[in-house]
C-alpha atoms as a PDB file:
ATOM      1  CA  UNK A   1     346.241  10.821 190.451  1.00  0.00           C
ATOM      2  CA  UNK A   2     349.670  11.162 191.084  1.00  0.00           C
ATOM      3  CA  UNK A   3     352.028  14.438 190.726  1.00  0.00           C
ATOM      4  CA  UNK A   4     355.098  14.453 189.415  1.00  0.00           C
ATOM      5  CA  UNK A   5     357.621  15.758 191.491  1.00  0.00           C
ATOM      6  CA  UNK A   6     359.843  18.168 189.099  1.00  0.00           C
ATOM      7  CA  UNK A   7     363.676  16.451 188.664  1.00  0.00           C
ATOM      8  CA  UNK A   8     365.529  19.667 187.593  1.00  0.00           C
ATOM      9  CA  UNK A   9     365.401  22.735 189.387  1.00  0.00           C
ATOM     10  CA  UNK A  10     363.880  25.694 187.580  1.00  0.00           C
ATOM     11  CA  UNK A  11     365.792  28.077 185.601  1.00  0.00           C
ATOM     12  CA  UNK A  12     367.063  30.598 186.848  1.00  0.00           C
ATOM     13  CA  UNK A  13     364.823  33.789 185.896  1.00  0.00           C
ATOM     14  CA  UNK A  14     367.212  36.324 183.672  1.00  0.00           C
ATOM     15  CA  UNK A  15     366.596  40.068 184.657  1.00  0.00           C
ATOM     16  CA  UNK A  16     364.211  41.713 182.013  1.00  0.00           C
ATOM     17  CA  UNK A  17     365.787  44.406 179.760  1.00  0.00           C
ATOM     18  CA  UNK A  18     364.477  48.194 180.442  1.00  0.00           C
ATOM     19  CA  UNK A  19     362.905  49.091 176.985  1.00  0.00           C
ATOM     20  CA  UNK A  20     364.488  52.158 175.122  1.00  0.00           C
ATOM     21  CA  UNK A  21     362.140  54.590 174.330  1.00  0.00           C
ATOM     22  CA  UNK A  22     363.265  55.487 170.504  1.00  0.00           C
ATOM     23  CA  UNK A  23     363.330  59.193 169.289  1.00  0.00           C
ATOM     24  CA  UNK A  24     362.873  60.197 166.171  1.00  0.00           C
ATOM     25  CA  UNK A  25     364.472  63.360 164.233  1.00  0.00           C
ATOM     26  CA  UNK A  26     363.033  65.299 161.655  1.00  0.00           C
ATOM     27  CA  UNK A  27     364.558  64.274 158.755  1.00  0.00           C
ATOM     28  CA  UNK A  28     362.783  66.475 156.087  1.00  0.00           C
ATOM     29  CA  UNK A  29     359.886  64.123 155.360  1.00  0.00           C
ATOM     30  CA  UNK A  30     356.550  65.721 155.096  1.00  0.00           C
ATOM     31  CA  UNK A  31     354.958  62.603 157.491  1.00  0.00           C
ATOM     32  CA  UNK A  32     355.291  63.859 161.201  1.00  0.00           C
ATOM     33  CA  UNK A  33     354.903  61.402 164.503  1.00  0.00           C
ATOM     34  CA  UNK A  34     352.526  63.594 166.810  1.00  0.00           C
ATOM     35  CA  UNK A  35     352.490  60.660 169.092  1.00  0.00           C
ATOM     36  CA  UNK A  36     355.150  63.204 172.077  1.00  0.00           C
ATOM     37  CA  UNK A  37     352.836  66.147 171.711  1.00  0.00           C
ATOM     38  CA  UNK A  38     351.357  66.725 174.593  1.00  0.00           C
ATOM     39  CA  UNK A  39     348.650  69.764 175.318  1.00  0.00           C
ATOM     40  CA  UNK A  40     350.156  72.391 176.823  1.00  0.00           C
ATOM     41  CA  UNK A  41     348.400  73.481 180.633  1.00  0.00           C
ATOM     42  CA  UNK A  42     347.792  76.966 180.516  1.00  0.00           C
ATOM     43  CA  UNK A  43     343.984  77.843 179.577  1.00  0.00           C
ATOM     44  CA  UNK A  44     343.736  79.151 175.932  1.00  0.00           C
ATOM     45  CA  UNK A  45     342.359  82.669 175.932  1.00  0.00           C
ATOM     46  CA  UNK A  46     338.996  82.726 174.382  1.00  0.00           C
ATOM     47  CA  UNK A  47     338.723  85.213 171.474  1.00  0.00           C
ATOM     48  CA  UNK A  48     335.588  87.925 171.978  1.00  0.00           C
ATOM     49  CA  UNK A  49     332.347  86.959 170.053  1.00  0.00           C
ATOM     50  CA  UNK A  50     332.770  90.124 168.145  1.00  0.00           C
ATOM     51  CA  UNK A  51     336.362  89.309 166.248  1.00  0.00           C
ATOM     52  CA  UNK A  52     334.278  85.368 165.886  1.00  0.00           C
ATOM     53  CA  UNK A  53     331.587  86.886 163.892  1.00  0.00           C
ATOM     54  CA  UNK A  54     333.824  89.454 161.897  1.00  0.00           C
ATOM     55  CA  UNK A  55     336.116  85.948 160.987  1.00  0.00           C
ATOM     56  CA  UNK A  56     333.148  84.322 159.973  1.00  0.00           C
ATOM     57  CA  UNK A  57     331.553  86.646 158.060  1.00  0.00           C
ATOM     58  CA  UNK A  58     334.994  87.179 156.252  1.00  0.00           C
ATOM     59  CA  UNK A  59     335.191  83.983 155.290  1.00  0.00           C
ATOM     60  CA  UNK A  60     331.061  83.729 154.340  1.00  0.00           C
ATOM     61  CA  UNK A  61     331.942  86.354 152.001  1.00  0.00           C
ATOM     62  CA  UNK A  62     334.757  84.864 150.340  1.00  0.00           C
ATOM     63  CA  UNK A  63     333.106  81.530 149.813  1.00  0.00           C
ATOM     64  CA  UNK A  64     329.335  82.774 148.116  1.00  0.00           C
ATOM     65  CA  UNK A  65     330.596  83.184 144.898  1.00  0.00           C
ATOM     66  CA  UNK A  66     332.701  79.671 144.279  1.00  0.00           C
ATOM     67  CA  UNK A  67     329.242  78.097 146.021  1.00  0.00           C
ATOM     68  CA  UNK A  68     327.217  79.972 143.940  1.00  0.00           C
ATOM     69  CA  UNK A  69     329.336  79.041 140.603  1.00  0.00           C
ATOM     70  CA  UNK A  70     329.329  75.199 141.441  1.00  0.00           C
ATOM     71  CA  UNK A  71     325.271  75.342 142.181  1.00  0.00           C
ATOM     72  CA  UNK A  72     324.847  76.678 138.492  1.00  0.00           C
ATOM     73  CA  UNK A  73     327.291  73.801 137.637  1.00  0.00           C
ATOM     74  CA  UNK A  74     325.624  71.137 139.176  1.00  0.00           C
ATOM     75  CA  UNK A  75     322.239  72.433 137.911  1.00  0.00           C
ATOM     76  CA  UNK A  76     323.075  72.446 133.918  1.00  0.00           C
ATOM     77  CA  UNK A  77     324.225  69.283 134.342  1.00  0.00           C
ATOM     78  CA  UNK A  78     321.316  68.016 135.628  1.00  0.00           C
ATOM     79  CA  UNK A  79     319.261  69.778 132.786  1.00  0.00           C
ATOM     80  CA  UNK A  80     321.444  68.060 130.409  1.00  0.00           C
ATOM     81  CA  UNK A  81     320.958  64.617 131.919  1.00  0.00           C
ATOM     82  CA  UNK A  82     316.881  65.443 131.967  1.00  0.00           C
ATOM     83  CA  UNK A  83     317.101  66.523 128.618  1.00  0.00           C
ATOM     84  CA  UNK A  84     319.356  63.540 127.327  1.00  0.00           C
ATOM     85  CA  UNK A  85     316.614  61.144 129.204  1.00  0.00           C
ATOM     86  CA  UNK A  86     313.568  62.670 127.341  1.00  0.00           C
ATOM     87  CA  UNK A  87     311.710  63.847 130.666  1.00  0.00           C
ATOM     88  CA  UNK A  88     312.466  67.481 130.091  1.00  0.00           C
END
């Protein structure tokens, strides 16, 4: 096997463009790019168990009666659908 021997000398390599890092402004579109946000260092101060359990409960309390409402829903329905079907 022979090698070619090259004729023309190479090209000369052109220097590679530094890449422009693009930034974006908020232009009133609900769509944000979170892509820049970074965490911030400092430790987050931890709430006390007691103010946890007093949110919690808060909430608990507002969402028993929408649960409650969409259980009674759910369960006509399904009476309905037994009843429709003959097993009932």
């Amino acid at each position: 096997m022979s090698r070619k021997k090259p004729t023309d000398p190479a090209p000369e390599e052109k220097p590679r463009e530094k890449k422009v890092k693009i930034v974006y402004y908020d232009d009133g579109s609900t769509i944000a790019d979170m892509s820049g946000t970074r965490r911030p260092k400092t430790p987050r101060e931890k709430t006390p168990f007691k103010e946890r359990a007093r949110t919690f409960f808060t909430v608990m309390k507002k969402m028993v009666i929408p649960m409650i409402a969409t259980l009674a829903a759910l369960t006509i329905i399904y009476i309905l659908i037994l009843a429709a079907a003959g097993r009932l």
